[in-house]
C-alpha atoms as a PDB file:
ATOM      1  CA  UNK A   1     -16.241   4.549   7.196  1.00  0.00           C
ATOM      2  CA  UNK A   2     -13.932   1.965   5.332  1.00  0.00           C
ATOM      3  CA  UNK A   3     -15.032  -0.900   3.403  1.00  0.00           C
ATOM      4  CA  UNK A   4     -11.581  -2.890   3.736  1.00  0.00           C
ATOM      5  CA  UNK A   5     -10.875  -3.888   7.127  1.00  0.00           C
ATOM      6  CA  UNK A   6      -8.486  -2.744   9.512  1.00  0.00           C
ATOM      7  CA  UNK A   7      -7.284  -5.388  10.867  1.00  0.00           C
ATOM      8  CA  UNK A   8      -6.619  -6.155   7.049  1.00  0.00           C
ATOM      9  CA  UNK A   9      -4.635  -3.417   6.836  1.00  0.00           C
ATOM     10  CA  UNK A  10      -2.931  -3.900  10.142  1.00  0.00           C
ATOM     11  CA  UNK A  11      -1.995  -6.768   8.977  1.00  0.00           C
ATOM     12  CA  UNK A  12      -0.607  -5.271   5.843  1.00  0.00           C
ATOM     13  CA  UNK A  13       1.336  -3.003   7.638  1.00  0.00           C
ATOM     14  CA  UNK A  14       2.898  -5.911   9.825  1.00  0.00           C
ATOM     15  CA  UNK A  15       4.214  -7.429   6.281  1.00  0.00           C
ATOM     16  CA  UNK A  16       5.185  -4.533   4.836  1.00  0.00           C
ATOM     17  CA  UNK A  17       7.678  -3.674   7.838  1.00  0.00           C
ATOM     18  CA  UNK A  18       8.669  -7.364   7.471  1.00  0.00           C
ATOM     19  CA  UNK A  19       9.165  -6.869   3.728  1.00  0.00           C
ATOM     20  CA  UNK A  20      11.262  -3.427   3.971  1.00  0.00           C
ATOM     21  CA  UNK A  21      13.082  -4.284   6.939  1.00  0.00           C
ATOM     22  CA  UNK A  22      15.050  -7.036   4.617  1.00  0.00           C
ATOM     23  CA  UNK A  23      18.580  -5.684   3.232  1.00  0.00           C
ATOM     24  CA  UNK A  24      18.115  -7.057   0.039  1.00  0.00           C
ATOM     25  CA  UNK A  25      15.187  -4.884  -0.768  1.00  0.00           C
ATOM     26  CA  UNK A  26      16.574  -1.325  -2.797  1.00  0.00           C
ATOM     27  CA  UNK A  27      13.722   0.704  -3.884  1.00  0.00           C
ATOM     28  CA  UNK A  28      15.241   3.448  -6.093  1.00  0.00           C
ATOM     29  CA  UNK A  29      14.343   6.758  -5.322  1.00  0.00           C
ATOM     30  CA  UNK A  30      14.405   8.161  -8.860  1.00  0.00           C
ATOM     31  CA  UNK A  31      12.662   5.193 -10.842  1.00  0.00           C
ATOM     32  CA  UNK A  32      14.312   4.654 -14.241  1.00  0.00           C
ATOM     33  CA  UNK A  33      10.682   3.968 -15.536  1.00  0.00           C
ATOM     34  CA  UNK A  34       7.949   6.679 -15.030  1.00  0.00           C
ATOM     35  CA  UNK A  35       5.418   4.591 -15.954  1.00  0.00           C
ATOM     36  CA  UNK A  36       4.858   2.643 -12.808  1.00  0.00           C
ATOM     37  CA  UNK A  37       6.071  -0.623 -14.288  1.00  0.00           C
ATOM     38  CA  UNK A  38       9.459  -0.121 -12.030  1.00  0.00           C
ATOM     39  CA  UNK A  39       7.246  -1.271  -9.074  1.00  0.00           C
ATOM     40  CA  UNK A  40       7.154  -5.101 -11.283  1.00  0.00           C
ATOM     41  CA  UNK A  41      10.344  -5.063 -12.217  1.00  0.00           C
ATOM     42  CA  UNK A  42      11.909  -4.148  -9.004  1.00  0.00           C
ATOM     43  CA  UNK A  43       9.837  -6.869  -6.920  1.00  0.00           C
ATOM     44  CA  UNK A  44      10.619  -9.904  -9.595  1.00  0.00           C
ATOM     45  CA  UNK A  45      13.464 -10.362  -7.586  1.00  0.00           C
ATOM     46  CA  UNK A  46      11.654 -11.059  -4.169  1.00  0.00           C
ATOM     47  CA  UNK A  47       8.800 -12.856  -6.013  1.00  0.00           C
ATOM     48  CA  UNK A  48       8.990 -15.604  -3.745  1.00  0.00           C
ATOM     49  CA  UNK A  49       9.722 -13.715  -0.117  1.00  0.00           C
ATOM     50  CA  UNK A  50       6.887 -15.196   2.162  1.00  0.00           C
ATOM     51  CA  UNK A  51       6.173 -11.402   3.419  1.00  0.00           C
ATOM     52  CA  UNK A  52       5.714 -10.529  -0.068  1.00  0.00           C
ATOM     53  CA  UNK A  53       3.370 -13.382  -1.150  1.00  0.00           C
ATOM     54  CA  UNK A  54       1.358 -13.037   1.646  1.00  0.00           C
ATOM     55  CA  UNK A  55       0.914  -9.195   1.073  1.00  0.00           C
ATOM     56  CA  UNK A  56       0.176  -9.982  -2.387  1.00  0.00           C
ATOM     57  CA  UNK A  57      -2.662 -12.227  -1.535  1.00  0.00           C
ATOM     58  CA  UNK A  58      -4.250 -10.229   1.189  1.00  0.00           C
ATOM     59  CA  UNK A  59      -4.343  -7.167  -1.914  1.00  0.00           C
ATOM     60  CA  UNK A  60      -5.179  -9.723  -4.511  1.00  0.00           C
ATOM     61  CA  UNK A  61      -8.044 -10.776  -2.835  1.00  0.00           C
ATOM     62  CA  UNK A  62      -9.993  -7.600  -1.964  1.00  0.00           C
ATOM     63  CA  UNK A  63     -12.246  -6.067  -4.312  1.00  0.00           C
ATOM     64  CA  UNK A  64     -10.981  -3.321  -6.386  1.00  0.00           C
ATOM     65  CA  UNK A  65     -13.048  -0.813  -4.428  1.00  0.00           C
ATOM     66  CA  UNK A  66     -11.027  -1.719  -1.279  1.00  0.00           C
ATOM     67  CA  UNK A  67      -7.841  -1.949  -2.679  1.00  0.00           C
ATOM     68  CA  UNK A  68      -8.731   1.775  -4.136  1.00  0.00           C
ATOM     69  CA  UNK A  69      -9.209   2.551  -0.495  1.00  0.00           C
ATOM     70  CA  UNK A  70      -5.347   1.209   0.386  1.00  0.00           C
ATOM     71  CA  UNK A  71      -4.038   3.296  -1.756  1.00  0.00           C
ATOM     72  CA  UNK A  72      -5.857   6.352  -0.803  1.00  0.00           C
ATOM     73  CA  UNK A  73      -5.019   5.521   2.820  1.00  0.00           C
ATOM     74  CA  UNK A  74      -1.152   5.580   1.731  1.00  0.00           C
ATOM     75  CA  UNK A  75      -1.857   8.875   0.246  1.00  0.00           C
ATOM     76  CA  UNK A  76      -3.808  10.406   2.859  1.00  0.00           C
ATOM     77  CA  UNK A  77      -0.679   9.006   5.447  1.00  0.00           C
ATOM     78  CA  UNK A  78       1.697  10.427   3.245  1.00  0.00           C
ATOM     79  CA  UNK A  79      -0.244  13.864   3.541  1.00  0.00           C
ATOM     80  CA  UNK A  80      -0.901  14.202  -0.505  1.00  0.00           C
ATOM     81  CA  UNK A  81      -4.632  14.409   0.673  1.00  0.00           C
ATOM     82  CA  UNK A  82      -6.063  15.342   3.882  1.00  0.00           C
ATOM     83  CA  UNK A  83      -8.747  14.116   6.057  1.00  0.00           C
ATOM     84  CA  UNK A  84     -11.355  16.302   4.392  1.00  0.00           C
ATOM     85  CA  UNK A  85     -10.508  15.326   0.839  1.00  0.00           C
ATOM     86  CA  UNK A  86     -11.013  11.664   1.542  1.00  0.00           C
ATOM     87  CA  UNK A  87     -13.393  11.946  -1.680  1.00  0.00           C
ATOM     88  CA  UNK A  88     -10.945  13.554  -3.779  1.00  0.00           C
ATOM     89  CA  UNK A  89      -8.447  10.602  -2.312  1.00  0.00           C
ATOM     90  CA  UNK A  90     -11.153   8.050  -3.034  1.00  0.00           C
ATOM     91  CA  UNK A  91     -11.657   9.121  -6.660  1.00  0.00           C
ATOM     92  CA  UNK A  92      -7.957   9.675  -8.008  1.00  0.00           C
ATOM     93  CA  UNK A  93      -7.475   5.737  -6.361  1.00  0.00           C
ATOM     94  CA  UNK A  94     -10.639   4.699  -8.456  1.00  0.00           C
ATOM     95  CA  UNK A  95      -9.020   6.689 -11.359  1.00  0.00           C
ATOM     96  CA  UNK A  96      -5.905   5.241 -11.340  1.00  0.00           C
ATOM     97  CA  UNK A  97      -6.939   1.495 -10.419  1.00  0.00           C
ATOM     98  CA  UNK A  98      -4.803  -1.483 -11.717  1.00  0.00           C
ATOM     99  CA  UNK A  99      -4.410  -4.983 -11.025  1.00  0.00           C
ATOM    100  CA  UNK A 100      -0.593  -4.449  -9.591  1.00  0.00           C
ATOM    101  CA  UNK A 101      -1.726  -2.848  -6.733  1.00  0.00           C
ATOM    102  CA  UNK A 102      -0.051  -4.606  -4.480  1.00  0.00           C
ATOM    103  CA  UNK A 103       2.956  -4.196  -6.183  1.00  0.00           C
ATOM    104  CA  UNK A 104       2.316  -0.665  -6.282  1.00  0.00           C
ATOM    105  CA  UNK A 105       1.965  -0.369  -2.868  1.00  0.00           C
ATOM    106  CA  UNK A 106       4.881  -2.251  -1.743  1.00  0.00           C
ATOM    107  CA  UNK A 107       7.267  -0.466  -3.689  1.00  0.00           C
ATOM    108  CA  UNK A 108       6.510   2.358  -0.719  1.00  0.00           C
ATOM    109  CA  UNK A 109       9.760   1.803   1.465  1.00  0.00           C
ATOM    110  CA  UNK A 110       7.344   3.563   4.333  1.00  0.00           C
ATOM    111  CA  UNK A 111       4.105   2.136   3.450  1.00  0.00           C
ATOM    112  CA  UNK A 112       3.719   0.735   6.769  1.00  0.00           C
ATOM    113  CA  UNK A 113       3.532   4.030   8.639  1.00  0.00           C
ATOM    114  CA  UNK A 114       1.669   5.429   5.815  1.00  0.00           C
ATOM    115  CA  UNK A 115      -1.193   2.843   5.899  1.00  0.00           C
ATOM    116  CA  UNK A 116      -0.807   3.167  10.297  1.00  0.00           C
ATOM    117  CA  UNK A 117      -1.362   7.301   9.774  1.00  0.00           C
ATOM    118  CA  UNK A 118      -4.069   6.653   7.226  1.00  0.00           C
ATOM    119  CA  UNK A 119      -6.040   4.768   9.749  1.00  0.00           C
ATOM    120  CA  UNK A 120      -5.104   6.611  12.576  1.00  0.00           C
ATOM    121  CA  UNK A 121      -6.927   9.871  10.714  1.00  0.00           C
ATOM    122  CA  UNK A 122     -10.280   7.306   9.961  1.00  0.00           C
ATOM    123  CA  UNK A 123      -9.991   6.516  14.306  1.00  0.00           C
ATOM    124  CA  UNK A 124      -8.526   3.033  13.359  1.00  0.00           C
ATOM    125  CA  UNK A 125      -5.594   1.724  15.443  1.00  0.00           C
ATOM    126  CA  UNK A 126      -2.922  -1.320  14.730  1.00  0.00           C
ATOM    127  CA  UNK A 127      -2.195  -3.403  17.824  1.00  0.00           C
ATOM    128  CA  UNK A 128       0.947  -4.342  17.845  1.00  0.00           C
END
């Protein structure tokens, strides 16, 4: 069972498709920075697109054990963990944990259909 809720995250995935689907938005494949700071530097630019902000504050205002679960829904869409390791998904998030998750998260050019699978394996569905 998930803690954040899905029509939180359906709602999510409704920005992020709004976000991405803009031509002005490059995400480089092979970031420059390993760190993870790329994520921030690349979005400075669109720090004021209304699909970004309102991403932002949807993240920014979960608890960090919800966010945690975002991000292991992206990875568990994206097939890095499956179904059965939701745990092991679960933990690595908690492990890993920062305040720029948002940012982190939006820097995925298919984070909508990540979050969309990650529910889908949990029984959720996004109307749309």
């Amino acid at each position: 069972m998930l803690s954040v809720s899905p029509d939180n995250v359906c709602r999510l995935v409704e920005l992020a498709r709004e976000f991405h689907a803009q031509e002005a938005v490059t995400i480089p494949e092979d970031p420059a920075n390993p760190s993870g700071d790329w994520a921030v530097q690349m979005l400075a630019s669109h720090a004021d697109d209304a699909s970004f902000l309102e991403f932002k504050a949807i993240v920014d205002d979960l608890e960090p054990d919800q966010q945690q679960e975002l991000v292991a829904l992206l990875w568990l869409g994206r097939e890095d963990y499956g179904r059965p390791e939701w745990r092991d998904a679960l933990a690595q998030a908690a492990d890993s944990w920062n305040p720029q998750t948002a940012e982190y998260l939006i820097a995925h050019p298919l984070l909508a259909s990540y979050l969309e699978k990650g529910l889908d394996l949990h029984g959720y569905q996004c109307n749309e």
